[in-house]
Protein backbone atom coordinates (compact mmCIF):
# COMPACT_ATOMS: atom_id res chain seq x y z
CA UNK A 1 58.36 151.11 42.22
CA UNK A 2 60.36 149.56 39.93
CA UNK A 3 59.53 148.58 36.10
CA UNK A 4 59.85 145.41 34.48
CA UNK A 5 62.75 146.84 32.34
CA UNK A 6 64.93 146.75 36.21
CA UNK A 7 64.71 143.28 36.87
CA UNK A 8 67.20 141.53 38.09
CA UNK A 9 68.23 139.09 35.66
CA UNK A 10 68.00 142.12 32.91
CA UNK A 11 70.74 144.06 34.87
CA UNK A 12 72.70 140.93 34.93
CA UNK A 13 72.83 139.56 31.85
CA UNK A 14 75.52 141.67 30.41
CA UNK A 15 78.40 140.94 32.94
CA UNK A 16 81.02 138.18 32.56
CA UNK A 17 82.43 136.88 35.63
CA UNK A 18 86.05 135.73 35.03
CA UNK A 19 86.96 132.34 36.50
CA UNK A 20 90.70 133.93 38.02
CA UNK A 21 94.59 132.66 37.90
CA UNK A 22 95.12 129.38 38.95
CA UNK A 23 96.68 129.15 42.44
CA UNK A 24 100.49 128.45 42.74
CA UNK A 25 101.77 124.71 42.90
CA UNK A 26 102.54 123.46 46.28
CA UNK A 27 106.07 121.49 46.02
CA UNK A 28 104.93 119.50 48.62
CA UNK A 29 101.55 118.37 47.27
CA UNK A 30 103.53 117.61 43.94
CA UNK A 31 105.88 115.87 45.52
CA UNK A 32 103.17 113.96 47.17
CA UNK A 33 101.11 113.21 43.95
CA UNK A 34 104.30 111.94 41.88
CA UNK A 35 105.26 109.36 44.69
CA UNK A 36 102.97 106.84 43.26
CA UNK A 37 104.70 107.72 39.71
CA UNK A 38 108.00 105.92 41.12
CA UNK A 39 106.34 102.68 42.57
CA UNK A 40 106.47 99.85 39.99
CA UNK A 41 103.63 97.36 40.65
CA UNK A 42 104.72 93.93 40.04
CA UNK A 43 102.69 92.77 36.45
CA UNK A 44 101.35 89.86 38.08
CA UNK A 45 99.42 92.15 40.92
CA UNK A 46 97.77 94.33 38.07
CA UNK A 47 94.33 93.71 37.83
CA UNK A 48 93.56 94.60 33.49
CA UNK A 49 90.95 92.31 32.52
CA UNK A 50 87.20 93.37 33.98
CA UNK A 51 84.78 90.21 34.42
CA UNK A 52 81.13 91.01 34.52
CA UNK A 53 78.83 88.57 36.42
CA UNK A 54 75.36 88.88 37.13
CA UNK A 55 73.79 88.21 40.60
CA UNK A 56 70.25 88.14 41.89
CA UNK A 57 70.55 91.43 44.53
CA UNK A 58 69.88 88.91 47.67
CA UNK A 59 73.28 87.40 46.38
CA UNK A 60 74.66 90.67 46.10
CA UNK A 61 73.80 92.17 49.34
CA UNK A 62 75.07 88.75 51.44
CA UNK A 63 78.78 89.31 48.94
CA UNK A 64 78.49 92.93 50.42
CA UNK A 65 78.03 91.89 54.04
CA UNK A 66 80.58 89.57 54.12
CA UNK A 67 82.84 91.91 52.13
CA UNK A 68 82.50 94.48 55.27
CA UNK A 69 82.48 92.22 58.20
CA UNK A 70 85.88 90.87 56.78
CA UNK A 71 87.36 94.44 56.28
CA UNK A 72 88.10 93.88 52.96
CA UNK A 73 86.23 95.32 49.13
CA UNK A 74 83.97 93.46 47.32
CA UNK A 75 86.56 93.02 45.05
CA UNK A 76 89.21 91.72 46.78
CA UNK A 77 87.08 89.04 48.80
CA UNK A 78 85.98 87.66 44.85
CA UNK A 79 89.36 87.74 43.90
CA UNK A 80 90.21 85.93 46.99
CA UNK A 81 87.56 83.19 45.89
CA UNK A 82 88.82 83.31 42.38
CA UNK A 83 91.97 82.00 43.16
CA UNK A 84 91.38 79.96 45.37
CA UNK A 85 88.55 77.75 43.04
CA UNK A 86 91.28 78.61 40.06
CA UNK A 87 94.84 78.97 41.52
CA UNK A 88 97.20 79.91 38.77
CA UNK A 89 99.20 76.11 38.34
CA UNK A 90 95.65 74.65 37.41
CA UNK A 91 96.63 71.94 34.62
């Protein structure tokens, strides 16, 4: 029989469990991580300015639908629509 001064959480309470050394770097998944550092994206394919529009969720949902059935993201098929209601020579 055991007393309430053996519990469990009493016996554990003074232990510190150390997190360990970090693993060594893989060149190769460096490598593979910087790539994307060396690509320069064209400024006029850089998306910086966020536009928040509300839609009723029915809207939503048919966006979504047609967003999958076309292959594409939500946000590419709106940016699709954007320019082509606003194309970028609009006087």
């Amino acid at each position: 029989m055991s007393s309430d001064n053996d519990k469990p959480s009493d016996k554990r309470a003074g232990k510190r469990i150390g997190i360990g050394a970090r693993p060594p770097a893989n060149p190769h998944a460096e490598a593979w991580i910087r790539q994307g550092d060396t690509t320069e994206i064209p400024k006029g394919d850089r998306y910086t300015a966020r536009l928040t529009l509300d839609v009723t969720p029915a809207m939503r949902a048919r966006i979504k639908v047609l967003a999958f059935t076309q292959g594409v993201t939500v946000a590419e098929l709106l940016r699709g629509l954007l320019e082509r209601e606003f194309p970028e020579n609009t006087p």
